[in-house]
C-alpha atoms as a PDB file:
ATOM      1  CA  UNK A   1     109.248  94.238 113.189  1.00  0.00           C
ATOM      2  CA  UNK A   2     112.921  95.404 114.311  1.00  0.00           C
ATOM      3  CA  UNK A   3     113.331  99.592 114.214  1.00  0.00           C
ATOM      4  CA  UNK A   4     115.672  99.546 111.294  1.00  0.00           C
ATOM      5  CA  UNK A   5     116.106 103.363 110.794  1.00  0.00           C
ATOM      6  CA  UNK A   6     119.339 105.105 111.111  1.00  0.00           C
ATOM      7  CA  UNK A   7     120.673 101.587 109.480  1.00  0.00           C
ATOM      8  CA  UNK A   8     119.382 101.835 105.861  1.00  0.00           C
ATOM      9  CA  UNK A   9     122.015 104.055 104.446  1.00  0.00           C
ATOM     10  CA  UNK A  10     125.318 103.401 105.662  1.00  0.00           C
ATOM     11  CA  UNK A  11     125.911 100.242 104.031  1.00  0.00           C
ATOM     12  CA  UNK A  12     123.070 100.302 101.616  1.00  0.00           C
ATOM     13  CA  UNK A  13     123.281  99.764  97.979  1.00  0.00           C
ATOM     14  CA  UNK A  14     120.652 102.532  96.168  1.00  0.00           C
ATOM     15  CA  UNK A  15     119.169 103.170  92.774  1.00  0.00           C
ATOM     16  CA  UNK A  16     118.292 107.248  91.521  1.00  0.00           C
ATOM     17  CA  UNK A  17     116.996 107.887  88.670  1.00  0.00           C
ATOM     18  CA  UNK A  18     117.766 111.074  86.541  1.00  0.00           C
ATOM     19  CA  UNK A  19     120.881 110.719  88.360  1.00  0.00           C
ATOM     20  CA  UNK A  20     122.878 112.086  85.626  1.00  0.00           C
ATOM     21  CA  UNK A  21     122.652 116.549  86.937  1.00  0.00           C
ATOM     22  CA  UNK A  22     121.196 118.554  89.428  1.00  0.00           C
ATOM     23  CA  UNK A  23     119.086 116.889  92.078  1.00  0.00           C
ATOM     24  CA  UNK A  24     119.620 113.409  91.020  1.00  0.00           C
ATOM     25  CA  UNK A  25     123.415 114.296  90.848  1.00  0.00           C
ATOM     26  CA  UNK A  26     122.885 115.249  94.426  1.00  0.00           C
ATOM     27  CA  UNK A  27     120.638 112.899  96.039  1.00  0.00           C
ATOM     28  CA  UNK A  28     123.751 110.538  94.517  1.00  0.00           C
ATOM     29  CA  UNK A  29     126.538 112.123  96.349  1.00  0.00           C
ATOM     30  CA  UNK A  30     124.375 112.264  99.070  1.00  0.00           C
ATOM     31  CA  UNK A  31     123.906 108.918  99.970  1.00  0.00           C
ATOM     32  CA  UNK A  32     127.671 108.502  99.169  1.00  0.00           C
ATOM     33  CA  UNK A  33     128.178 110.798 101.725  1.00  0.00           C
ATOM     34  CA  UNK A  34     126.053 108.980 103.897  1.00  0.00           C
ATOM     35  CA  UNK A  35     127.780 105.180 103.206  1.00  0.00           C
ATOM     36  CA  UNK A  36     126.209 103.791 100.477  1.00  0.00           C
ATOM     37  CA  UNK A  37     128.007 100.496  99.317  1.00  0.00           C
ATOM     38  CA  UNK A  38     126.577 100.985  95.693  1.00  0.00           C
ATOM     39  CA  UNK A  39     124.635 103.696  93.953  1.00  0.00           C
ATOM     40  CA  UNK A  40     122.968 102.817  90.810  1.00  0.00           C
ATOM     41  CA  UNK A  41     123.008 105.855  88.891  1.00  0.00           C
ATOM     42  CA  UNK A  42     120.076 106.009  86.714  1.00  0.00           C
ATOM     43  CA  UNK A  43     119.464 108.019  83.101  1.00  0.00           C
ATOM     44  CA  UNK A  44     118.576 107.629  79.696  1.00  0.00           C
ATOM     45  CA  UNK A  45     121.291 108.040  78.430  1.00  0.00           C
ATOM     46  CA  UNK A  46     123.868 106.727  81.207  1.00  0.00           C
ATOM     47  CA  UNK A  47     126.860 107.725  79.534  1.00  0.00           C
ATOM     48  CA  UNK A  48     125.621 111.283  80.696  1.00  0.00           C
ATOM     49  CA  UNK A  49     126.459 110.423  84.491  1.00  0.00           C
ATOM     50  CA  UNK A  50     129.655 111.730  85.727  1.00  0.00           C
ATOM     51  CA  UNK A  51     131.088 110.113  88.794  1.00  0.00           C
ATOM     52  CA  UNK A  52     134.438 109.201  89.355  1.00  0.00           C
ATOM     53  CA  UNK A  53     133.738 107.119  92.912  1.00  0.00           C
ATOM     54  CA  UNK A  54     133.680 103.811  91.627  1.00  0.00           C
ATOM     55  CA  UNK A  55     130.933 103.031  93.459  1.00  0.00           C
ATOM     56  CA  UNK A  56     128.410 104.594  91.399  1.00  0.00           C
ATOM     57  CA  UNK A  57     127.063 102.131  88.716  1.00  0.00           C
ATOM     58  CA  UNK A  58     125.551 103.988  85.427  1.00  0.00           C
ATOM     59  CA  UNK A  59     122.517 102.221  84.016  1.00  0.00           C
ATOM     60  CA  UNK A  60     120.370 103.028  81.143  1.00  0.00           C
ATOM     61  CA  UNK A  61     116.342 103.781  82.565  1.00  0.00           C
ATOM     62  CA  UNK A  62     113.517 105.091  80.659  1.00  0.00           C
ATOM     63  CA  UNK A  63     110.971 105.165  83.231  1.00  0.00           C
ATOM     64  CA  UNK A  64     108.276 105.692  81.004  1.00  0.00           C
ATOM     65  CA  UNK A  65     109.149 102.173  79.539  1.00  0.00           C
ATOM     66  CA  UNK A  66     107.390  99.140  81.491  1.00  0.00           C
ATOM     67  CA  UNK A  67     109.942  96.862  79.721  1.00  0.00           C
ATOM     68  CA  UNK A  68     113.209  98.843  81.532  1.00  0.00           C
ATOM     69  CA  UNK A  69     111.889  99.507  84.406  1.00  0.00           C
ATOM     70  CA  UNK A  70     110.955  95.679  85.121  1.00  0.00           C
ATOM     71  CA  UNK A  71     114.791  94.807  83.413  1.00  0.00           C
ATOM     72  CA  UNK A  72     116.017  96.992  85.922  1.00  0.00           C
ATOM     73  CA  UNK A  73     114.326  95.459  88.562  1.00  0.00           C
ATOM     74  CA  UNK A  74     116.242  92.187  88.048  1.00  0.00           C
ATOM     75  CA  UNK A  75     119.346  93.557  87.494  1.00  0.00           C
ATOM     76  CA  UNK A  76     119.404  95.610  90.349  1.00  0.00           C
ATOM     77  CA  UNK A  77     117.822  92.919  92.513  1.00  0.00           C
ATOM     78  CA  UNK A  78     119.999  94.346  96.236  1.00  0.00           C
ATOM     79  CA  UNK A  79     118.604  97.842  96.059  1.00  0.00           C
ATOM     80  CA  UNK A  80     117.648  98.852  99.529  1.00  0.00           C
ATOM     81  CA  UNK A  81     116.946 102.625  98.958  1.00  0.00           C
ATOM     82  CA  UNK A  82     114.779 103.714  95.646  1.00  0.00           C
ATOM     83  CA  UNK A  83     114.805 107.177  95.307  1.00  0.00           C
ATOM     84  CA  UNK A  84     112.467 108.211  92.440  1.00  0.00           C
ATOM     85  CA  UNK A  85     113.913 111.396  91.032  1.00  0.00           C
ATOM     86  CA  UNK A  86     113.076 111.320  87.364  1.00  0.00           C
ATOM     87  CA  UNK A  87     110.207 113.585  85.974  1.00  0.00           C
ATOM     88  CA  UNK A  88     109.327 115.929  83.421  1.00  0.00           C
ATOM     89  CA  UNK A  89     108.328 119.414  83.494  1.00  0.00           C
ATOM     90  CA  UNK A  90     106.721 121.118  80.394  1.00  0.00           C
ATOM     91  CA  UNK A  91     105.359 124.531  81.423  1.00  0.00           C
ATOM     92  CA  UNK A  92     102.192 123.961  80.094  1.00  0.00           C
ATOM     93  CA  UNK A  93      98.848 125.491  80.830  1.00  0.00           C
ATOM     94  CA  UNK A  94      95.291 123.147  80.358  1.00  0.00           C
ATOM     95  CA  UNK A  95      93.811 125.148  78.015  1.00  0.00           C
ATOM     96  CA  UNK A  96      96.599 127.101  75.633  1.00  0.00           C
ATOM     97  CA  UNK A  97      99.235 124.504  75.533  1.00  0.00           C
ATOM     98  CA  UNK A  98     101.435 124.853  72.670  1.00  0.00           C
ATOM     99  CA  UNK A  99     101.987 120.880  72.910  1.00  0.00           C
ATOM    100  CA  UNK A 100      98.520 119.468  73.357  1.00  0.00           C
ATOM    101  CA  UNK A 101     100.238 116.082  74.495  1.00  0.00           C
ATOM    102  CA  UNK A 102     102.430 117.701  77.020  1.00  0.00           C
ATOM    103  CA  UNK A 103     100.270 116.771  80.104  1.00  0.00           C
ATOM    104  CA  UNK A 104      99.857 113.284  78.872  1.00  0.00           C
ATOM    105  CA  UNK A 105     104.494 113.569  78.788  1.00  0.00           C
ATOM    106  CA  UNK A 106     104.235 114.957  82.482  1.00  0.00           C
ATOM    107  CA  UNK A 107     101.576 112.445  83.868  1.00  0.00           C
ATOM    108  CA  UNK A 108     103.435 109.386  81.969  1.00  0.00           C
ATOM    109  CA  UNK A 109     106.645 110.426  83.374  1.00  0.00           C
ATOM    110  CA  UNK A 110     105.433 111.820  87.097  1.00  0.00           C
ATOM    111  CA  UNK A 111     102.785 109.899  87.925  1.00  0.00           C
ATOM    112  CA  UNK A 112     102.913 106.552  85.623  1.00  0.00           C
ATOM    113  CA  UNK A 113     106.674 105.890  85.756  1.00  0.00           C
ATOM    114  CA  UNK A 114     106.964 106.390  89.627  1.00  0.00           C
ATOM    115  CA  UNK A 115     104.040 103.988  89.892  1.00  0.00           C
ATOM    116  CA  UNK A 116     105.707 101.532  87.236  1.00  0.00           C
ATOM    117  CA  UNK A 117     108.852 101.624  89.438  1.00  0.00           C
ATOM    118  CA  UNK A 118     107.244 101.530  92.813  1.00  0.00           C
ATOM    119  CA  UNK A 119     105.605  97.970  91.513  1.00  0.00           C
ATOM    120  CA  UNK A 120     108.791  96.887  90.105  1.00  0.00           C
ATOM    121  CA  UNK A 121     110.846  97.331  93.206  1.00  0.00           C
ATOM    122  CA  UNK A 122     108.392  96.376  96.153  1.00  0.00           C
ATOM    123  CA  UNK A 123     109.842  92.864  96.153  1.00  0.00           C
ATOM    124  CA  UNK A 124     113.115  93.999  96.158  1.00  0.00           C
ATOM    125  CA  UNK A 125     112.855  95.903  98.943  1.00  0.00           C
ATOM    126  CA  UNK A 126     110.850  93.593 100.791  1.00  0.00           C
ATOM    127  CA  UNK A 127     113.762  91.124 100.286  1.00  0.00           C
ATOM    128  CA  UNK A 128     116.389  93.056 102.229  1.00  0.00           C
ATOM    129  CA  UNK A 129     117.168  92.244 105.810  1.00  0.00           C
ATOM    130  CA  UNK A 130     118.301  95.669 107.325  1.00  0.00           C
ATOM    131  CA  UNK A 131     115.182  97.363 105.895  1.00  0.00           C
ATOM    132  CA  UNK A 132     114.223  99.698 102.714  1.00  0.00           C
ATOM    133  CA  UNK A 133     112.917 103.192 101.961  1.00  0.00           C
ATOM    134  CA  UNK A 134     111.290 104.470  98.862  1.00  0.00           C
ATOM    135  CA  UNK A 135     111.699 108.128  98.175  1.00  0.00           C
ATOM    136  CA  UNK A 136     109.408 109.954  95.972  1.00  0.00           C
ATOM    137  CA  UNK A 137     110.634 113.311  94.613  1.00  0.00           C
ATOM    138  CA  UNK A 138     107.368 115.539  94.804  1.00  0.00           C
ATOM    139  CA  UNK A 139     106.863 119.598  94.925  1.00  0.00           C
ATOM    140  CA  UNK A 140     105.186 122.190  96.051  1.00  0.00           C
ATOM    141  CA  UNK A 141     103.054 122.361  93.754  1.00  0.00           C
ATOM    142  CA  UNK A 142     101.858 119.184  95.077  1.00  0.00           C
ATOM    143  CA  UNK A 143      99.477 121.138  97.038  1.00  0.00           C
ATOM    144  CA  UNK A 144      97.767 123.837  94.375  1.00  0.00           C
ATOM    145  CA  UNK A 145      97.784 124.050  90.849  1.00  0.00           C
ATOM    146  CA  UNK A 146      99.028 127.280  89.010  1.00  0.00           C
ATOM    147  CA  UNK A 147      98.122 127.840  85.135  1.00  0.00           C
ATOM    148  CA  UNK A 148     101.384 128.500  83.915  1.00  0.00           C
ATOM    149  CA  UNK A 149     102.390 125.384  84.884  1.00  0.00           C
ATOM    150  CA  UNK A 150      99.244 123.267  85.435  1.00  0.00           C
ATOM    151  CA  UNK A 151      99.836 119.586  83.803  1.00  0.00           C
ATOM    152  CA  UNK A 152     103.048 119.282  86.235  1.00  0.00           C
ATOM    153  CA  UNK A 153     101.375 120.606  88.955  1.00  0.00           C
ATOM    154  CA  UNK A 154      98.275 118.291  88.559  1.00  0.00           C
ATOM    155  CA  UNK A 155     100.867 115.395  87.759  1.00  0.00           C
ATOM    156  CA  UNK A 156     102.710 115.737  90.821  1.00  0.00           C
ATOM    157  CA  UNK A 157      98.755 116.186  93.028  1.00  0.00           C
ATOM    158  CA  UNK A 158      99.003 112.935  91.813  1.00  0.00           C
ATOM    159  CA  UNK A 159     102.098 111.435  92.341  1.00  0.00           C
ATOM    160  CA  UNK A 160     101.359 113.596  96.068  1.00  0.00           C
ATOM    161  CA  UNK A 161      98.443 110.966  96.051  1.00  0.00           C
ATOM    162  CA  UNK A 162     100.314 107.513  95.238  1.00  0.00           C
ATOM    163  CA  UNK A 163     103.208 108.167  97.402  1.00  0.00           C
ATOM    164  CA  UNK A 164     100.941 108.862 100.551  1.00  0.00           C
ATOM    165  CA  UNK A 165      99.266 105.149  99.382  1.00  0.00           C
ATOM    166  CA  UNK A 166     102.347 103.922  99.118  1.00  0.00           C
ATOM    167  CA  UNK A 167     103.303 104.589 102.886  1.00  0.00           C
ATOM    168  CA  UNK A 168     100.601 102.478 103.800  1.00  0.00           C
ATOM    169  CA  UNK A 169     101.389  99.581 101.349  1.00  0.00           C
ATOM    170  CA  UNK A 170     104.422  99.079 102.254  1.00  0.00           C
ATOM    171  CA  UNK A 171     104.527  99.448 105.556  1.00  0.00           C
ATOM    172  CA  UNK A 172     103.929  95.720 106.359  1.00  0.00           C
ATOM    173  CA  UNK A 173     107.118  95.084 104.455  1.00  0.00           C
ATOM    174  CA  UNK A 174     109.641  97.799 106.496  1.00  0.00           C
ATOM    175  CA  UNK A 175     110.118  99.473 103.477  1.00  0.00           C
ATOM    176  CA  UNK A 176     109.548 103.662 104.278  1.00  0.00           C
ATOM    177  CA  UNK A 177     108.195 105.770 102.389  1.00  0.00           C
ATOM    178  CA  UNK A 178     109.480 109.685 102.175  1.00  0.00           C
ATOM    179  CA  UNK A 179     107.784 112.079  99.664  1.00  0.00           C
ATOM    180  CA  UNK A 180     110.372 115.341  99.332  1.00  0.00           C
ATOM    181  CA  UNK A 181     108.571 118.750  98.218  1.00  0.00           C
ATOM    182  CA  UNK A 182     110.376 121.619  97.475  1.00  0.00           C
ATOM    183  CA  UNK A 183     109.728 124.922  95.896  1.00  0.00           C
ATOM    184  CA  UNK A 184     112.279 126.479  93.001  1.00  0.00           C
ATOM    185  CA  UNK A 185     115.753 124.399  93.319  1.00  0.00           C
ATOM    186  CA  UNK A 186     118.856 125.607  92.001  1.00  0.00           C
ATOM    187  CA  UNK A 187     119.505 123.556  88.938  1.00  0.00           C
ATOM    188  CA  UNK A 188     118.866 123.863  85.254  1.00  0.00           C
ATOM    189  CA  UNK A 189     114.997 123.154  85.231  1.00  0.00           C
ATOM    190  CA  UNK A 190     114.693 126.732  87.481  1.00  0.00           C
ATOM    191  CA  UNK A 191     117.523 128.524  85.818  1.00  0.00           C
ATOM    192  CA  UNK A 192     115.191 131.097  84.447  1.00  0.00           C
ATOM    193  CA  UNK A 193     114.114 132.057  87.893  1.00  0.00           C
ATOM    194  CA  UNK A 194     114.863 134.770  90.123  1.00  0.00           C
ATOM    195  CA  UNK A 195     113.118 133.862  92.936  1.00  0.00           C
ATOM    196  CA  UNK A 196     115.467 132.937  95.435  1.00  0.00           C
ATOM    197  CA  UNK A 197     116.093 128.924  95.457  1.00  0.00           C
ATOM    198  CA  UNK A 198     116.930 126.363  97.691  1.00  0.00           C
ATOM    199  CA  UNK A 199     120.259 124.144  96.660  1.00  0.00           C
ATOM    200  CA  UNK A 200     119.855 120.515  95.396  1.00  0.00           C
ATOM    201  CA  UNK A 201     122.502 119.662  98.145  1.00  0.00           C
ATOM    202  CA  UNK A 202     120.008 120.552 101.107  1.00  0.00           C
ATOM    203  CA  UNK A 203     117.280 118.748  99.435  1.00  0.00           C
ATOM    204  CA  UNK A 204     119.348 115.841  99.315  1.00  0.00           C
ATOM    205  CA  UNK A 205     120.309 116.737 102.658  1.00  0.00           C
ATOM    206  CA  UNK A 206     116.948 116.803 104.461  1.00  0.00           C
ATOM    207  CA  UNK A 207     116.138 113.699 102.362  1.00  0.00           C
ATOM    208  CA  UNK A 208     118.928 111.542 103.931  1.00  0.00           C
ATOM    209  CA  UNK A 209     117.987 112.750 107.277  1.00  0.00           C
ATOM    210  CA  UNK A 210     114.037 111.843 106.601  1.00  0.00           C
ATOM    211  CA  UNK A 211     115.381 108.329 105.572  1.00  0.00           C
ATOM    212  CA  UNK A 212     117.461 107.767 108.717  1.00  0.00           C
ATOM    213  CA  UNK A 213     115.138 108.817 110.961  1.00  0.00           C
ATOM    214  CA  UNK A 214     111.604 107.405 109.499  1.00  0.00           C
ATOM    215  CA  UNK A 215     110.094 111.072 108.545  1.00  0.00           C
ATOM    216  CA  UNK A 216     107.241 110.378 105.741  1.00  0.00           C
ATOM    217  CA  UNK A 217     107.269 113.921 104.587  1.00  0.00           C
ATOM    218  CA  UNK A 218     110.337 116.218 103.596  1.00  0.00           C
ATOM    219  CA  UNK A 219     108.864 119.884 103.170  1.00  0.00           C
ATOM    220  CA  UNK A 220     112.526 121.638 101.985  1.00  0.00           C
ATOM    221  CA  UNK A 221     112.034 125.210 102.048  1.00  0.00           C
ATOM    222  CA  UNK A 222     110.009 128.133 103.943  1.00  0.00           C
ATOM    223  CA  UNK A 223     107.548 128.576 100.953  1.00  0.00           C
ATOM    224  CA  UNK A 224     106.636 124.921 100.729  1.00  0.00           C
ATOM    225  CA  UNK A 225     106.036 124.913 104.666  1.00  0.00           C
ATOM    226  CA  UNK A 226     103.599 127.672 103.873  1.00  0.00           C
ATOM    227  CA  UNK A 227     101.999 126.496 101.223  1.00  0.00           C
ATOM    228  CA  UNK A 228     100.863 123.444 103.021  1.00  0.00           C
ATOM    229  CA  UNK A 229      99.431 124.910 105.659  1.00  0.00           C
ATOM    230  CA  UNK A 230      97.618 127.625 103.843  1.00  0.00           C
ATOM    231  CA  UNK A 231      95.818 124.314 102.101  1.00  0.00           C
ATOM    232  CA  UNK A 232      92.858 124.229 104.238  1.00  0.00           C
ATOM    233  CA  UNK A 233      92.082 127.891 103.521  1.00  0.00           C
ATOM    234  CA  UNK A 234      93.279 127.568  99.173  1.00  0.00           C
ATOM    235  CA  UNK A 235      90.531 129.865  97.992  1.00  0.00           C
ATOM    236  CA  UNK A 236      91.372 132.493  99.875  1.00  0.00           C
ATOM    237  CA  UNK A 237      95.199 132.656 100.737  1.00  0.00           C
ATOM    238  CA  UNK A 238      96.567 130.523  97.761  1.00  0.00           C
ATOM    239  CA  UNK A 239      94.661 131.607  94.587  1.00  0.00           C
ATOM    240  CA  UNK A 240      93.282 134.863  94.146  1.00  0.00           C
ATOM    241  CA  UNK A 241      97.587 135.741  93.955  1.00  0.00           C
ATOM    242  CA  UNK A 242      97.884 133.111  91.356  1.00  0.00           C
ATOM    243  CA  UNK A 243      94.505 134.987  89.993  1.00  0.00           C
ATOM    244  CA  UNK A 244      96.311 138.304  89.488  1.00  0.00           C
ATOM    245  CA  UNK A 245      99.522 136.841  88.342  1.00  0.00           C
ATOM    246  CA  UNK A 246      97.300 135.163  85.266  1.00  0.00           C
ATOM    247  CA  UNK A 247      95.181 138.380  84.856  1.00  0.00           C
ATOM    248  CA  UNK A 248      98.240 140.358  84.192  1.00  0.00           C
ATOM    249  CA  UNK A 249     100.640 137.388  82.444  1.00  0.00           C
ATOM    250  CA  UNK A 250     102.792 137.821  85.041  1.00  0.00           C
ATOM    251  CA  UNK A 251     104.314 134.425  84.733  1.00  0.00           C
ATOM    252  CA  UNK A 252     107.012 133.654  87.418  1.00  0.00           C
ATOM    253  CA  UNK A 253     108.704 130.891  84.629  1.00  0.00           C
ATOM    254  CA  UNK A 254     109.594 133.834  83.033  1.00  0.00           C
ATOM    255  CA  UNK A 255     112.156 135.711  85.466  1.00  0.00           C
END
């Protein structure tokens, strides 16, 4: 198979979903930026996206709903560059949640709904000439699971888990597959944080540049670098901190 990267976004015509603010806003103007033909511009509601390039395309996508997501399929039939952006965050623990169905909200949205659109959009991506990527919009907390925000972080484990599958699936096809972690991002879902942040531009950023050059793995920020590679030694150099945060309710959601 021909070495397509460097081609697949200048020219391309994309689809990003929860396109409408902060990351998806940026992964957006991003591959703009980067010559995109066409960007589908993805939310529930899409009268919420605000672009005035008329080459972004609002369309309405639920990801949680099988029906959409496979209508969305066949309208957007030329995609060449999915990037799934769209997920829910709940701040829920597994024992004390206030919303007992909150984890089954993040794993539907996280998990099931990147999977739904992953199957949905294989063909079309196999179908284009120059080349596809698939980009799966993970986090750091990919790698460990925190109490004070467990049912996302065990959601996105396993969305960490189907994107890595996904590499291999697709592979055959010339379609590449980029999972993008990042620690606290500067946009409304961390705007109760003080810990210092990394933009949504330079995630988008770093994205493009995984995409053009065939990276599988984006890791956006210092504390995400560390985090994987403290992995092999979790028990002791990942959670007994998280330990003493819970001990003393010291919840970082919280400022």
């Amino acid at each position: 198979m021909a070495d397509t990267r460097g081609k697949v976004i200048d020219g391309s015509i994309a689809l990003v979903t929860g396109a409408n603010r902060g990351l998806g806003k940026a992964f957006t103007q991003a591959l703009l930026d980067r010559g995109a033909t066409k960007v589908y511009a993805a939310a529930r509601n899409p009268n919420s996206v605000q672009f005035e390039d008329p080459r972004v395309v609002p369309i309405a996508l639920d990801i949680t709903d099988s029906d959409a997501v496979r209508a969305a399929a066949r309208t957007c039939a030329d995609v060449s560059v999915l990037i799934n952006n769209a997920g829910a965050m709940l701040q829920s623990p597994f024992l004390t949640a206030e919303d007992p169905n909150a984890a089954r909200v993040e794993m539907e949205t996280n998990y099931f709904g990147t999977l739904a659109m992953a199957r949905a959009f294989a063909p079309v991506l196999a179908a284009q000439p120059n080349g596809s990527a698939l980009v799966n919009m993970l986090s750091v907390v990919s790698f460990y699971t925190s109490p004070f925000n467990a049912s996302y972080g065990a959601s996105k484990a396993a969305e960490w888990a189907l994107t890595n599958a996904l590499r291999i699936e697709l592979h055959s096809q010339g379609t590449h597959v980029v999972g993008v972690h990042a620690g606290f991002i500067d946009t409304d879902m961390a705007a109760v944080i003080s810990t210092p942040k990394i933009s949504p531009e330079e995630v988008a950023d770093q994205t493009m540049d995984a995409i053009e050059t065939g990276t599988p793995e984006v890791l956006a920020d210092e504390r995400t670098r560390a985090t994987k590679n403290a992995v092999p030694t979790d028990q002791t150099s990942i959670y007994p901190e998280i330990q003493k945060a819970w001990d003393a309710g010291d919840n970082p959601w919280l400022g």
